[in-house]
N, C-alpha and C. Protein backbone atom coordinates (compact mmCIF):
# COMPACT_ATOMS: atom_id res chain seq x y z
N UNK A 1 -8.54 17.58 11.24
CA UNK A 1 -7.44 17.57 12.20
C UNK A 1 -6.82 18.95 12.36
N UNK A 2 -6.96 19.61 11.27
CA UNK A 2 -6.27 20.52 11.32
C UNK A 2 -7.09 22.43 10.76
N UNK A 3 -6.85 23.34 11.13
CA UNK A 3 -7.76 24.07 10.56
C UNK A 3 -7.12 25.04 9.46
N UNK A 4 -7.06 24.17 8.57
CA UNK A 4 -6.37 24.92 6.83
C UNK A 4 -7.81 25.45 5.79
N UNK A 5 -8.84 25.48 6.21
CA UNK A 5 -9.92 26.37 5.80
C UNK A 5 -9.37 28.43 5.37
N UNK A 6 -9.18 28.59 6.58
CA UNK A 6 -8.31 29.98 6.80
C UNK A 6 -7.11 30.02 5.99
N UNK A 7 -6.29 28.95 5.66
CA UNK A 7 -5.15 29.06 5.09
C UNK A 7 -5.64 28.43 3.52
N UNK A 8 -6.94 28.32 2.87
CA UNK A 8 -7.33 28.42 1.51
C UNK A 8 -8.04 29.47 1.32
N UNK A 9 -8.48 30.18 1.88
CA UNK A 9 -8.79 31.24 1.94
C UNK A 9 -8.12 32.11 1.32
N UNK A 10 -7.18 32.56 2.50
CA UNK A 10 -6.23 33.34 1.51
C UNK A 10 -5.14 33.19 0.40
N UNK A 11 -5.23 32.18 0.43
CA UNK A 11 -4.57 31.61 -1.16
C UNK A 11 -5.74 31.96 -2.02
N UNK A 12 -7.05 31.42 -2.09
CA UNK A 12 -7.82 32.44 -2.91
C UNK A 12 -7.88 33.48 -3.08
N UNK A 13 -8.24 34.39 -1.98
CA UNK A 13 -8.09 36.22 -2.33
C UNK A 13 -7.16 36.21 -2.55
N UNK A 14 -5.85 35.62 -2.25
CA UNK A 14 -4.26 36.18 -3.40
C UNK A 14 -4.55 36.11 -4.82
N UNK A 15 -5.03 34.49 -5.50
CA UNK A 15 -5.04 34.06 -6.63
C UNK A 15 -5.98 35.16 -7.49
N UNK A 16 -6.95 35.45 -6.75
CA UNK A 16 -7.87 36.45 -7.34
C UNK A 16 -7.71 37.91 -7.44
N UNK A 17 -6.80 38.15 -6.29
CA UNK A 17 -6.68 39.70 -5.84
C UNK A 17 -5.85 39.85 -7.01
N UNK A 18 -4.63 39.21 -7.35
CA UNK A 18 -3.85 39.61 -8.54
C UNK A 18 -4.50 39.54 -9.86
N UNK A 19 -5.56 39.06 -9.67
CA UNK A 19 -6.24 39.06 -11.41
C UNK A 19 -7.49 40.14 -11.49
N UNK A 20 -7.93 40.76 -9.99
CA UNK A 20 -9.04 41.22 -10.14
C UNK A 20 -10.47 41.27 -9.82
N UNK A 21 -10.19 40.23 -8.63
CA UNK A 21 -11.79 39.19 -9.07
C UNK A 21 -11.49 39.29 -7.16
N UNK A 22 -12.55 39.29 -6.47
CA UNK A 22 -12.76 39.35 -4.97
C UNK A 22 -13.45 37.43 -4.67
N UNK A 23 -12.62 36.72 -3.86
CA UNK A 23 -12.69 35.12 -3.54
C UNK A 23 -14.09 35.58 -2.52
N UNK A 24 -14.57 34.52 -2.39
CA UNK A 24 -15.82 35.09 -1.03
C UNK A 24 -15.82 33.33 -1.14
N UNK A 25 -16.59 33.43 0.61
CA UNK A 25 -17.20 31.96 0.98
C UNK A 25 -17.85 31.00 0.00
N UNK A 26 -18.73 31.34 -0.59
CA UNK A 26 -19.72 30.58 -1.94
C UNK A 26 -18.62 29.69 -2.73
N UNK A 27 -17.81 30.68 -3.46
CA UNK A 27 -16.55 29.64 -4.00
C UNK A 27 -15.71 29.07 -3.23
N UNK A 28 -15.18 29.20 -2.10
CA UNK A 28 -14.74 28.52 -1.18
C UNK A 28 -15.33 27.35 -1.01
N UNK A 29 -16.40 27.26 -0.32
CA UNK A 29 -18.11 26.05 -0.22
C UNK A 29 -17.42 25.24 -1.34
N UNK A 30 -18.41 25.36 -2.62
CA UNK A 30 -18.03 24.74 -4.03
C UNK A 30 -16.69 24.17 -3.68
N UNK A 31 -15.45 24.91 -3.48
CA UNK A 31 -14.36 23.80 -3.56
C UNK A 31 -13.94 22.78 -2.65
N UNK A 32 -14.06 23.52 -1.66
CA UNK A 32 -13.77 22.37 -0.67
C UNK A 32 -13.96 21.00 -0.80
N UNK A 33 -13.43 20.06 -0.23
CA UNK A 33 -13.02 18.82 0.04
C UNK A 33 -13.17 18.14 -1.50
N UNK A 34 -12.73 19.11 -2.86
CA UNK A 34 -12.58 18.27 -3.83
C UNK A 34 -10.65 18.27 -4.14
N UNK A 35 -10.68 17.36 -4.77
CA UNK A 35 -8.77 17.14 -5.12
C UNK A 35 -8.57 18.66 -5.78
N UNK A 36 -7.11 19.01 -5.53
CA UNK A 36 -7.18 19.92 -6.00
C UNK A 36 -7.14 20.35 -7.42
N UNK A 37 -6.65 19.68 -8.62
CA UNK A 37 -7.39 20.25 -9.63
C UNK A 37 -8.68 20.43 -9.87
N UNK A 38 -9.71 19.52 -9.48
CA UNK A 38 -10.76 19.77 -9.74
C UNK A 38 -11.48 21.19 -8.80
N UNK A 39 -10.77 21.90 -7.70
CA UNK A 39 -11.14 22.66 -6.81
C UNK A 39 -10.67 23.87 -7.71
N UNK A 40 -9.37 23.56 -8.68
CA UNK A 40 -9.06 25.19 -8.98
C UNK A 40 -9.59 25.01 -10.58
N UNK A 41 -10.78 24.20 -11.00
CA UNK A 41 -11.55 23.53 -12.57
C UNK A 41 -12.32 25.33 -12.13
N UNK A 42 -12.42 24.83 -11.25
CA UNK A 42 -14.29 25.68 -10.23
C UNK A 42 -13.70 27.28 -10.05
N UNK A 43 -12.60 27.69 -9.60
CA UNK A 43 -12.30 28.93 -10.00
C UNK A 43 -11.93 29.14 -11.04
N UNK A 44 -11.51 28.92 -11.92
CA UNK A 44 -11.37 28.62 -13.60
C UNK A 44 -12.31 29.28 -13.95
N UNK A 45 -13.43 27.99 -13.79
CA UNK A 45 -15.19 28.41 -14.39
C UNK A 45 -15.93 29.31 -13.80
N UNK A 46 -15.86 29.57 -12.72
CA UNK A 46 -16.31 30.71 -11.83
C UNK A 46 -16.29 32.12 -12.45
N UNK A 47 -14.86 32.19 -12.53
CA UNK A 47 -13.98 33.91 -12.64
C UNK A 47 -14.01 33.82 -14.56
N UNK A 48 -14.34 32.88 -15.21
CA UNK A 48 -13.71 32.55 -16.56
C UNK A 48 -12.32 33.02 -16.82
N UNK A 49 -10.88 32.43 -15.64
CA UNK A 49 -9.97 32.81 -15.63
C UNK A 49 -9.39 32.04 -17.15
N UNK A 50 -8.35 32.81 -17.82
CA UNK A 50 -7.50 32.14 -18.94
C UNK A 50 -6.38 31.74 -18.84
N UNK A 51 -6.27 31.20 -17.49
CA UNK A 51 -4.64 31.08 -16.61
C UNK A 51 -4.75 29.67 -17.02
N UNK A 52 -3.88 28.77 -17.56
CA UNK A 52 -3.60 27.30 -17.81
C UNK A 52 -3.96 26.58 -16.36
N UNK A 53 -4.51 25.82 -16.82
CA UNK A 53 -4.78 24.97 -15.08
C UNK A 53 -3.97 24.90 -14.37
N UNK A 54 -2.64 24.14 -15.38
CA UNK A 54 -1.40 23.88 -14.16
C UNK A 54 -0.60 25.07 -14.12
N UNK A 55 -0.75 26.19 -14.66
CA UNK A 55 -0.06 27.25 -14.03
C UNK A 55 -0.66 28.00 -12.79
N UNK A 56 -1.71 27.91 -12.76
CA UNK A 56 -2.47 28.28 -11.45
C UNK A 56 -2.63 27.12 -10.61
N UNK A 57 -2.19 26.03 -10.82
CA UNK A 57 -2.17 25.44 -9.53
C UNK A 57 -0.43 25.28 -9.19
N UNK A 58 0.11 25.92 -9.79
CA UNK A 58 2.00 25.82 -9.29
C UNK A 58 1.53 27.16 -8.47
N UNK A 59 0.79 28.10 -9.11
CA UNK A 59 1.13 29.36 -8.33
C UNK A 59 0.15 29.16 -6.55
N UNK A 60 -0.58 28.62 -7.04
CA UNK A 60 -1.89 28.17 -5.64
C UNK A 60 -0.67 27.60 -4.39
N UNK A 61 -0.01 26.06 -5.30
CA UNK A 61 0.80 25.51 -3.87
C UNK A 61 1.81 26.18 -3.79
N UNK A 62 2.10 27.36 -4.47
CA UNK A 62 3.39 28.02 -3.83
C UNK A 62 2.75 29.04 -2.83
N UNK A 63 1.88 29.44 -2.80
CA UNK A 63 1.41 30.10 -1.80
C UNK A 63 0.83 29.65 -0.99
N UNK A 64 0.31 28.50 -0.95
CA UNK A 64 -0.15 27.57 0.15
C UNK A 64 0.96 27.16 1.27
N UNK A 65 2.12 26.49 0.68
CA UNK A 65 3.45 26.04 1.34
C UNK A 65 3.76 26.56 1.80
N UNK A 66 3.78 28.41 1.56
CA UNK A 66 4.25 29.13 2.56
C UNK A 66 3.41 29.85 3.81
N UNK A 67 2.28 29.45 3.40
CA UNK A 67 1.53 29.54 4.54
C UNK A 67 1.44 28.57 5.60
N UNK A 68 1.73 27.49 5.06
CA UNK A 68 1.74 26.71 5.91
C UNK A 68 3.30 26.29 7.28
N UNK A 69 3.92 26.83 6.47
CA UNK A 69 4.80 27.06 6.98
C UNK A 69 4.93 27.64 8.26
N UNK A 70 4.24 28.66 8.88
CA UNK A 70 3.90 28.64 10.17
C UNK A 70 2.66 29.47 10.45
N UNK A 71 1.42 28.96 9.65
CA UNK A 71 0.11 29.26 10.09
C UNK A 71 -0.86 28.04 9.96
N UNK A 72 -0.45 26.93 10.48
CA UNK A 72 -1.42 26.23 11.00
C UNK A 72 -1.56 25.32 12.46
N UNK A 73 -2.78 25.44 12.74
CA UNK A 73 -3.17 25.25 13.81
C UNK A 73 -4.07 23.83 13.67
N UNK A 74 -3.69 22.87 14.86
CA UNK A 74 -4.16 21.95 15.42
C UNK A 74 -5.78 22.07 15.92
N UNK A 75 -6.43 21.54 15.70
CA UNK A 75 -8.16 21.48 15.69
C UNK A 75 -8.20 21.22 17.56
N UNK A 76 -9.15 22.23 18.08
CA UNK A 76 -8.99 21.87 19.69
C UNK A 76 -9.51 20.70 19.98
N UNK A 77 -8.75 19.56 20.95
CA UNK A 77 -9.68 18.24 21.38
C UNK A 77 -8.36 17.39 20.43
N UNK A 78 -7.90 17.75 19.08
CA UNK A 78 -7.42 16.86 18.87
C UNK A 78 -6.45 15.55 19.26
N UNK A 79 -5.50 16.12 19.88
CA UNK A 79 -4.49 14.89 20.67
C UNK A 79 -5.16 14.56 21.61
N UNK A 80 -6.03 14.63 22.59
CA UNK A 80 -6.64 14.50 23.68
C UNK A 80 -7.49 13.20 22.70
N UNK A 81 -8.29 13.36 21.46
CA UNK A 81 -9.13 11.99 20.56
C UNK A 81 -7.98 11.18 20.32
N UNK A 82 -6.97 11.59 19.75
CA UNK A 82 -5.93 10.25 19.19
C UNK A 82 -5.67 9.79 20.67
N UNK A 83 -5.40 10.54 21.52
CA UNK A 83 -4.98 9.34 22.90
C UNK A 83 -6.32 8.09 23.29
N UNK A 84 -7.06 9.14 23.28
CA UNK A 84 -8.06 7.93 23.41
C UNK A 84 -8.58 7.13 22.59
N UNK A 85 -8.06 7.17 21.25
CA UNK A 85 -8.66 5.94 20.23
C UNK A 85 -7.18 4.93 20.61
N UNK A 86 -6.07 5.68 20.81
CA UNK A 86 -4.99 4.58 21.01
C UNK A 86 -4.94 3.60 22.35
N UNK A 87 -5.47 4.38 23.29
CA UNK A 87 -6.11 3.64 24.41
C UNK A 87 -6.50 2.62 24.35
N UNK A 88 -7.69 2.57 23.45
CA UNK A 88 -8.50 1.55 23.33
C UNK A 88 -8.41 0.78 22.04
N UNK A 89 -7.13 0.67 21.59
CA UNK A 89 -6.60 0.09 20.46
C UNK A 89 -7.68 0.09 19.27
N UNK A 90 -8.19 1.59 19.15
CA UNK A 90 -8.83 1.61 18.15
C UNK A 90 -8.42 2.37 16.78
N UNK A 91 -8.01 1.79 15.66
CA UNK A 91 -7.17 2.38 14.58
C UNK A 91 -7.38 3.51 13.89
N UNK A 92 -6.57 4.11 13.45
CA UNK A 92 -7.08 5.50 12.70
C UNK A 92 -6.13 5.99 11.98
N UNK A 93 -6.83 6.64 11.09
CA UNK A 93 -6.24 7.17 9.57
C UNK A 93 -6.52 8.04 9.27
N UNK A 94 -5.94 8.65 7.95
CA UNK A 94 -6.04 10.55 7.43
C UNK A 94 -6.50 9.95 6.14
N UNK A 95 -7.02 10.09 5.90
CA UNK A 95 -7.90 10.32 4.31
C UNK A 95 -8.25 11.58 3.48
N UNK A 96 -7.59 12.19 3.09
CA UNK A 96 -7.98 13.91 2.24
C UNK A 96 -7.51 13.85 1.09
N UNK A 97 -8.13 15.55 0.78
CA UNK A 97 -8.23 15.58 -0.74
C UNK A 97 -7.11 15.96 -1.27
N UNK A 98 -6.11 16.99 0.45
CA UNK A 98 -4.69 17.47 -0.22
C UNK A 98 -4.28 16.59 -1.10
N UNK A 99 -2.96 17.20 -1.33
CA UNK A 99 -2.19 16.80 -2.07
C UNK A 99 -0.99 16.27 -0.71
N UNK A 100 -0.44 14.78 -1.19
CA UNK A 100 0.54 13.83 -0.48
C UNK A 100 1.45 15.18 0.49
N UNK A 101 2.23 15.84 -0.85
CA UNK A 101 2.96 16.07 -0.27
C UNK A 101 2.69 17.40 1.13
N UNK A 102 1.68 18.15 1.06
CA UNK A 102 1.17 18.94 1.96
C UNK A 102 0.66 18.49 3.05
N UNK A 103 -0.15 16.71 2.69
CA UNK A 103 -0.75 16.10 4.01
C UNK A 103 0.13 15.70 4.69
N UNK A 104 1.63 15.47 4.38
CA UNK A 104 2.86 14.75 5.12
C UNK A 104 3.04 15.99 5.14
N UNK A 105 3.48 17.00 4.64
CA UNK A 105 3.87 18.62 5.56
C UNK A 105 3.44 18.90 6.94
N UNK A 106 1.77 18.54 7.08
CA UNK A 106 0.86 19.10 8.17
C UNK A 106 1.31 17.70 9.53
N UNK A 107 1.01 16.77 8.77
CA UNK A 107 1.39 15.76 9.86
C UNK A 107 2.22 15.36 10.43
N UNK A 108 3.48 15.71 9.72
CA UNK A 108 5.02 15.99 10.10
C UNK A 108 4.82 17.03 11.23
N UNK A 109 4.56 18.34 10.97
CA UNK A 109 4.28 19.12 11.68
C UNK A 109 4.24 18.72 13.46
N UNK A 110 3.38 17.96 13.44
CA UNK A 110 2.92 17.31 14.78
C UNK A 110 3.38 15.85 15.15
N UNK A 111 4.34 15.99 14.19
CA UNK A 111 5.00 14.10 14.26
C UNK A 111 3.43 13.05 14.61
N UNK A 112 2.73 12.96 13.72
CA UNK A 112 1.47 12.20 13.85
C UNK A 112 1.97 11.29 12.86
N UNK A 113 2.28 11.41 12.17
CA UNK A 113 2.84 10.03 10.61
C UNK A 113 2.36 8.90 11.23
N UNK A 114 4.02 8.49 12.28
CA UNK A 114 3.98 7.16 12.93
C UNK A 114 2.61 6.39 13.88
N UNK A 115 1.92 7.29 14.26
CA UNK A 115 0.54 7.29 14.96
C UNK A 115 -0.54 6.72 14.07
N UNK A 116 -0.50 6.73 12.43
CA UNK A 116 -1.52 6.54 11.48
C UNK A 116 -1.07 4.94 10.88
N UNK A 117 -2.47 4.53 10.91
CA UNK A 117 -2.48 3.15 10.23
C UNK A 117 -2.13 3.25 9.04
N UNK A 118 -2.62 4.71 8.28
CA UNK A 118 -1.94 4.77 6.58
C UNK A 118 -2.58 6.20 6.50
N UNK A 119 -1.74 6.33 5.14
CA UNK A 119 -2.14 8.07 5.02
C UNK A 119 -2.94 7.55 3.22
N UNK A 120 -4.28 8.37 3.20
CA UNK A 120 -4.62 8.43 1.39
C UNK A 120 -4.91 9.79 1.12
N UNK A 121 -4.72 9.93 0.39
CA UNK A 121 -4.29 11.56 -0.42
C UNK A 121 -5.13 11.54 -1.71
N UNK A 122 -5.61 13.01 -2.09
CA UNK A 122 -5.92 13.20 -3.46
C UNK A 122 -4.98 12.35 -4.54
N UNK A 123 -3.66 12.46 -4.26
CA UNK A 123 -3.21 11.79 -5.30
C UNK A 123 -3.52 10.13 -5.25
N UNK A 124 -4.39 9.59 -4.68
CA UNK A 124 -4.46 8.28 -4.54
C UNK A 124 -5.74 7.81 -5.05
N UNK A 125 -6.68 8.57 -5.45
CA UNK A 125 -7.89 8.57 -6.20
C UNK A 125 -8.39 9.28 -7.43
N UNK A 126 -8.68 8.72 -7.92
CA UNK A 126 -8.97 8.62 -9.59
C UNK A 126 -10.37 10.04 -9.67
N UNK A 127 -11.11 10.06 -8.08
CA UNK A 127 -12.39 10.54 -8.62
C UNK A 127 -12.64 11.33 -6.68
N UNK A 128 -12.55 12.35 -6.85
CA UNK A 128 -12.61 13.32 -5.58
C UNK A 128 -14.01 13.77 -5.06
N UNK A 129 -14.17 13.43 -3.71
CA UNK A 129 -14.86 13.88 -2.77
C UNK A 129 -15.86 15.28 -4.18
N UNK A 130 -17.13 14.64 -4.08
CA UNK A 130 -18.28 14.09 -3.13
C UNK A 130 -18.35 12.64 -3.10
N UNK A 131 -17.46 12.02 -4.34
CA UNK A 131 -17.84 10.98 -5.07
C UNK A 131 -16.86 9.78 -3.47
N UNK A 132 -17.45 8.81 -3.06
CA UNK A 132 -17.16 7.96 -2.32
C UNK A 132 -16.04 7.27 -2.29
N UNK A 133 -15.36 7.23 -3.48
CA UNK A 133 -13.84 6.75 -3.70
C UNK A 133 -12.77 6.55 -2.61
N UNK A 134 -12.90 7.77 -1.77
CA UNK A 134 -11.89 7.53 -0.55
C UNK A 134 -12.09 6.91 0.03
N UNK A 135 -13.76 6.92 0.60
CA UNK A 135 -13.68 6.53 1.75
C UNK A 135 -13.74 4.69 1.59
N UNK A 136 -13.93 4.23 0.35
CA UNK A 136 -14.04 3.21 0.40
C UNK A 136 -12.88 2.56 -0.07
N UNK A 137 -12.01 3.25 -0.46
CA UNK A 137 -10.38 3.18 -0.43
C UNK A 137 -9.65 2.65 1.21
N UNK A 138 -10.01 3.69 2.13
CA UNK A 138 -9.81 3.74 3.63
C UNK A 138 -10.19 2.21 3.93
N UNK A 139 -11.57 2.32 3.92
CA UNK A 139 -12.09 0.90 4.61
C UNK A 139 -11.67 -0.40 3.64
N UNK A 140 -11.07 -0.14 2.55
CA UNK A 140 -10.65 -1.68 2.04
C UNK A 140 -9.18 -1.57 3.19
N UNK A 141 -8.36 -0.32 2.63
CA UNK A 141 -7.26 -0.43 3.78
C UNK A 141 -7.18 -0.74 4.76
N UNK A 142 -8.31 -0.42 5.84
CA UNK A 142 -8.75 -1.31 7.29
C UNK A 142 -9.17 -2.57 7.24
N UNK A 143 -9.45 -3.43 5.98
CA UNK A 143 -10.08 -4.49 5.39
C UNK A 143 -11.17 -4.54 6.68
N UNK A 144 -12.70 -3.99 6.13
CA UNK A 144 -13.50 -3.90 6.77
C UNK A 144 -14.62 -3.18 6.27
N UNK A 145 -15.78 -3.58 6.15
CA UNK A 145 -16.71 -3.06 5.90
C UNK A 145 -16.64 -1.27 6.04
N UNK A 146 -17.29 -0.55 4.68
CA UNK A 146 -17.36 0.50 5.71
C UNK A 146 -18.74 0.99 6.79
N UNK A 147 -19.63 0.32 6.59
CA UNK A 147 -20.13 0.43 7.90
C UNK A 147 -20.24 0.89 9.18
N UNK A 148 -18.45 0.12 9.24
CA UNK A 148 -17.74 0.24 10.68
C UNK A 148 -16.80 0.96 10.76
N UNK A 149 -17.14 1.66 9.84
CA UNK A 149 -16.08 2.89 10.15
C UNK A 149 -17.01 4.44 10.27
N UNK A 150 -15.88 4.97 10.88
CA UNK A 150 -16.39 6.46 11.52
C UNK A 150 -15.61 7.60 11.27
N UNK A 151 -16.15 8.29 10.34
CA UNK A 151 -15.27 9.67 9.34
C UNK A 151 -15.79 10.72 9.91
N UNK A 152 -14.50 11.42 10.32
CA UNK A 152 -14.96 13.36 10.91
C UNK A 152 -14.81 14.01 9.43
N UNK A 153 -15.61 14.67 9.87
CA UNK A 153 -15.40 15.57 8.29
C UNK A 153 -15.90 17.18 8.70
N UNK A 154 -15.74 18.01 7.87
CA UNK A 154 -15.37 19.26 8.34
C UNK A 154 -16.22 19.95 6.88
N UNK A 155 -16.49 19.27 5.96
CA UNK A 155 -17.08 20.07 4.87
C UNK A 155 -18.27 19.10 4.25
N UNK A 156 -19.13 19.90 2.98
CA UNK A 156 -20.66 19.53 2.90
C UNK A 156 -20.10 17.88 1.93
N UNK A 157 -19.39 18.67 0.64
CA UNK A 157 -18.47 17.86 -0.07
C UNK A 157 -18.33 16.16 0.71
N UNK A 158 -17.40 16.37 1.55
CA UNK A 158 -16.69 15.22 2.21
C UNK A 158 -17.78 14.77 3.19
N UNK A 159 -18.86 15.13 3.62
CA UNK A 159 -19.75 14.16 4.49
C UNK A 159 -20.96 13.77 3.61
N UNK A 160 -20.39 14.05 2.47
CA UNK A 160 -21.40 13.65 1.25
C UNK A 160 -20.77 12.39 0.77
N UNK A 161 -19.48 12.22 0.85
CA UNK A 161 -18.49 11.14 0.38
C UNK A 161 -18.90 9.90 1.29
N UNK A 162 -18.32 10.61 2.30
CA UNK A 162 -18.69 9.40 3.70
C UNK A 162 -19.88 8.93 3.61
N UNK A 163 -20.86 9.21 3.73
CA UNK A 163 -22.04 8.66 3.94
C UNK A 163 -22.47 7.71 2.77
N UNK A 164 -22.06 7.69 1.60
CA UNK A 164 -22.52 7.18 -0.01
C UNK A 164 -21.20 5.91 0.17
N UNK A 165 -20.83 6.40 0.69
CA UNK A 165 -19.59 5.00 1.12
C UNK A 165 -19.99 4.12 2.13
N UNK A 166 -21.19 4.81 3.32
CA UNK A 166 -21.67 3.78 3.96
C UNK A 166 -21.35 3.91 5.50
N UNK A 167 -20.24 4.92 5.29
CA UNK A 167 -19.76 5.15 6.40
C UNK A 167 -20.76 5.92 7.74
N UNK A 168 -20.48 5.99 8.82
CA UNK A 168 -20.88 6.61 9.92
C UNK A 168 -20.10 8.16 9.41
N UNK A 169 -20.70 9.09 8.73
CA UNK A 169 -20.05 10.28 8.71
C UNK A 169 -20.57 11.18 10.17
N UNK A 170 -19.69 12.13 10.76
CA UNK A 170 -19.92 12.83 11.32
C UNK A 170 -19.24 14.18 11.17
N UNK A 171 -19.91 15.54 10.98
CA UNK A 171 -19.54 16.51 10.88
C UNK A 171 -18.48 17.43 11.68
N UNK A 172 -18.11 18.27 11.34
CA UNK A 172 -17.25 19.10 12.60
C UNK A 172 -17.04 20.34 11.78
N UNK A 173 -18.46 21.38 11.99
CA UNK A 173 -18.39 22.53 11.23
C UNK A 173 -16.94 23.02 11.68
N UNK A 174 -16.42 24.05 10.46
CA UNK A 174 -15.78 25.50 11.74
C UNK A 174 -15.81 26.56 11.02
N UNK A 175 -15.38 27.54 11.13
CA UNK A 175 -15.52 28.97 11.15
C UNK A 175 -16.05 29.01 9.71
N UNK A 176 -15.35 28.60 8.81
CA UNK A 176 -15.65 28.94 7.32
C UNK A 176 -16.44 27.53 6.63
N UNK A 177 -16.54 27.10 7.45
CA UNK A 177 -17.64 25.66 6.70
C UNK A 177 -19.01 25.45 7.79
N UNK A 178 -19.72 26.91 8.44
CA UNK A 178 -20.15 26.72 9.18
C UNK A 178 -22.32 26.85 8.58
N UNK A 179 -21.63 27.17 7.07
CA UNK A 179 -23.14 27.42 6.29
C UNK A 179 -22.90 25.97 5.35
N UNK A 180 -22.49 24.96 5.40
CA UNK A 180 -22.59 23.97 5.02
C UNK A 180 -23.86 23.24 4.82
N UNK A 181 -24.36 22.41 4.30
CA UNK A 181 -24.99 21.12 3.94
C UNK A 181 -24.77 19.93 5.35
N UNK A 182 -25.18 19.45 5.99
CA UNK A 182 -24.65 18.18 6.65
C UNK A 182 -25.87 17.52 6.70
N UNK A 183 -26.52 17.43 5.96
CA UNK A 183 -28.20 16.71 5.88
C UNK A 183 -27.51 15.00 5.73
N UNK A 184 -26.25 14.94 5.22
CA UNK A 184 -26.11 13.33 5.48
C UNK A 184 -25.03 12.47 6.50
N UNK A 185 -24.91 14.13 7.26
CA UNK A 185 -24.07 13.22 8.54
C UNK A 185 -25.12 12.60 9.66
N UNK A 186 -23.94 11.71 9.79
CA UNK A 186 -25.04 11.15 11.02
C UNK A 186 -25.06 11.63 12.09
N UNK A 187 -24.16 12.78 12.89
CA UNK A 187 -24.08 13.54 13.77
C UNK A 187 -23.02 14.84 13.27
N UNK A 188 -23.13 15.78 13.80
CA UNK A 188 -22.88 17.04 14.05
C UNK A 188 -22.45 17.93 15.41
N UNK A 189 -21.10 17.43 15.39
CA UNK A 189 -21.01 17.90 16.44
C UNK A 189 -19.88 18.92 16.49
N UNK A 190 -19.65 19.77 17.95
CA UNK A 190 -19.19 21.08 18.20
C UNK A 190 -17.56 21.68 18.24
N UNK A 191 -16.90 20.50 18.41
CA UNK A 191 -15.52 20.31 18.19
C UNK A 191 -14.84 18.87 18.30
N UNK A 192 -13.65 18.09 18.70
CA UNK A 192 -13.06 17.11 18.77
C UNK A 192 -13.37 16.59 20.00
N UNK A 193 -13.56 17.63 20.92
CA UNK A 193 -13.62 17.12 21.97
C UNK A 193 -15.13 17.13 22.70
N UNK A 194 -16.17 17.33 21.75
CA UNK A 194 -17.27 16.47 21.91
C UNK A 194 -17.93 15.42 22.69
N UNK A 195 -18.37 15.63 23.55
CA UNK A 195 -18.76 14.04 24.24
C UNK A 195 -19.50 13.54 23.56
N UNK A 196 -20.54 13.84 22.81
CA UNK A 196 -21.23 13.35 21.88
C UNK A 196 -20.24 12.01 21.12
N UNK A 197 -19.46 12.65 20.33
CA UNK A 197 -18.15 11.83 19.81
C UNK A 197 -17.79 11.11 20.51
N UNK A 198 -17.31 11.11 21.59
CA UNK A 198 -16.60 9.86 22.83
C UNK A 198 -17.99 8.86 22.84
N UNK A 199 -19.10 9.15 23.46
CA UNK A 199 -20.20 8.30 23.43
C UNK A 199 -20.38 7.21 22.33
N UNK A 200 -19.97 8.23 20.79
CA UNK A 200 -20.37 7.17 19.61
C UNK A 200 -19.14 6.37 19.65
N UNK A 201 -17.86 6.45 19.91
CA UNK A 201 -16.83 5.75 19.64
C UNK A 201 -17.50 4.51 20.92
N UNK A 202 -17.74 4.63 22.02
CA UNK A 202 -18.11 3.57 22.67
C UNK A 202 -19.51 3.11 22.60
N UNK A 203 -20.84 3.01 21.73
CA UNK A 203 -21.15 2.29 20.98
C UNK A 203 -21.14 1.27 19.90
């Protein structure tokens, strides 16, 4: 929904620039779409940093929060898809690895809250993206097979989730998740506003 790729980014080269160590895409890749302790386990083990877990992840969301604060941007196509799934009274939800309180930051942002059937968050699962947990979290919440459900996903991680859950995953590279894995989406497509995407929603 949203493009916070760019805005982990540089929370990495900060986290690293102050210790020494240069962040690049590869570790980026690796973390993505896992919860976030387990995303900052991987720079830990990476850098063999000796920073306490949870002190580097107080220092991570303090620099995240303020980035977010006014550097994020809305995914193009997006409100133009929620009008038309609401159109056609078709339901929809946020499922990620953030953390609660950052995914209600971003969605506040755009007053989307009230628009969502339910919000699930890293903090709502025991076991983070690649591993299927969410998504089959989501679809008990829709009480519905997941089958019949249809997940955008934006990283290799999370369309690895979707698909082992059963789901219809479909990809949506962007700038920094654009050397990805998507060998298990079921489509791949170019932004939100995709016709490809409109087509599968009316199948």
């Amino acid at each position: 929904m949203f493009d916070t790729e760019p805005l982990y980014y540089q929370v990495g080269t900060e986290l690293l620039g102050r210790r020494g160590f240069e962040f690049n895409m590869q570790i980026q890749q690796k973390m993505m779409g896992r919860p976030a302790p387990e995303a900052i386990g991987v720079l830990i083990a990476e850098f063999q940093l000796t920073d306490l877990p949870a002190d580097l992840m107080q220092e991570s969301d303090d620099l995240y929060a303020a980035l977010l604060a006014d550097g994020l941007v809305a995914l193009p196509g997006l409100f133009e898809l929620l009008d038309h799934l609401e159109s056609r009274s078709i339901p929809f939800a946020v499922a990620t690895s953030s953390k609660r309180r950052f995914a209600q930051q971003m969605l506040s942002s755009f007053d989307l809250i009230p628009r969502l059937q339910f919000l699930l968050t890293g903090d709502d699962v025991s076991q983070g993206k690649p591993h299927p947990e969410m998504y089959l979290s989501a679809a008990d919440r829709f009480q519905i097979q997941p089958e019949n459900m249809l997940v955008l996903e934006d990283s290799e991680n999370g369309c690895i989730s979707a698909a082992q859950s059963g789901a219809c995953a479909v990809a949506v590279p962007g700038e920094h998740t654009a050397g990805h894995r998507y060998d298990q989406a079921f489509l791949s497509i170019d932004s939100l506003a995709d016709r490809r995407l409109f087509e599968l929603l009316q199948s």
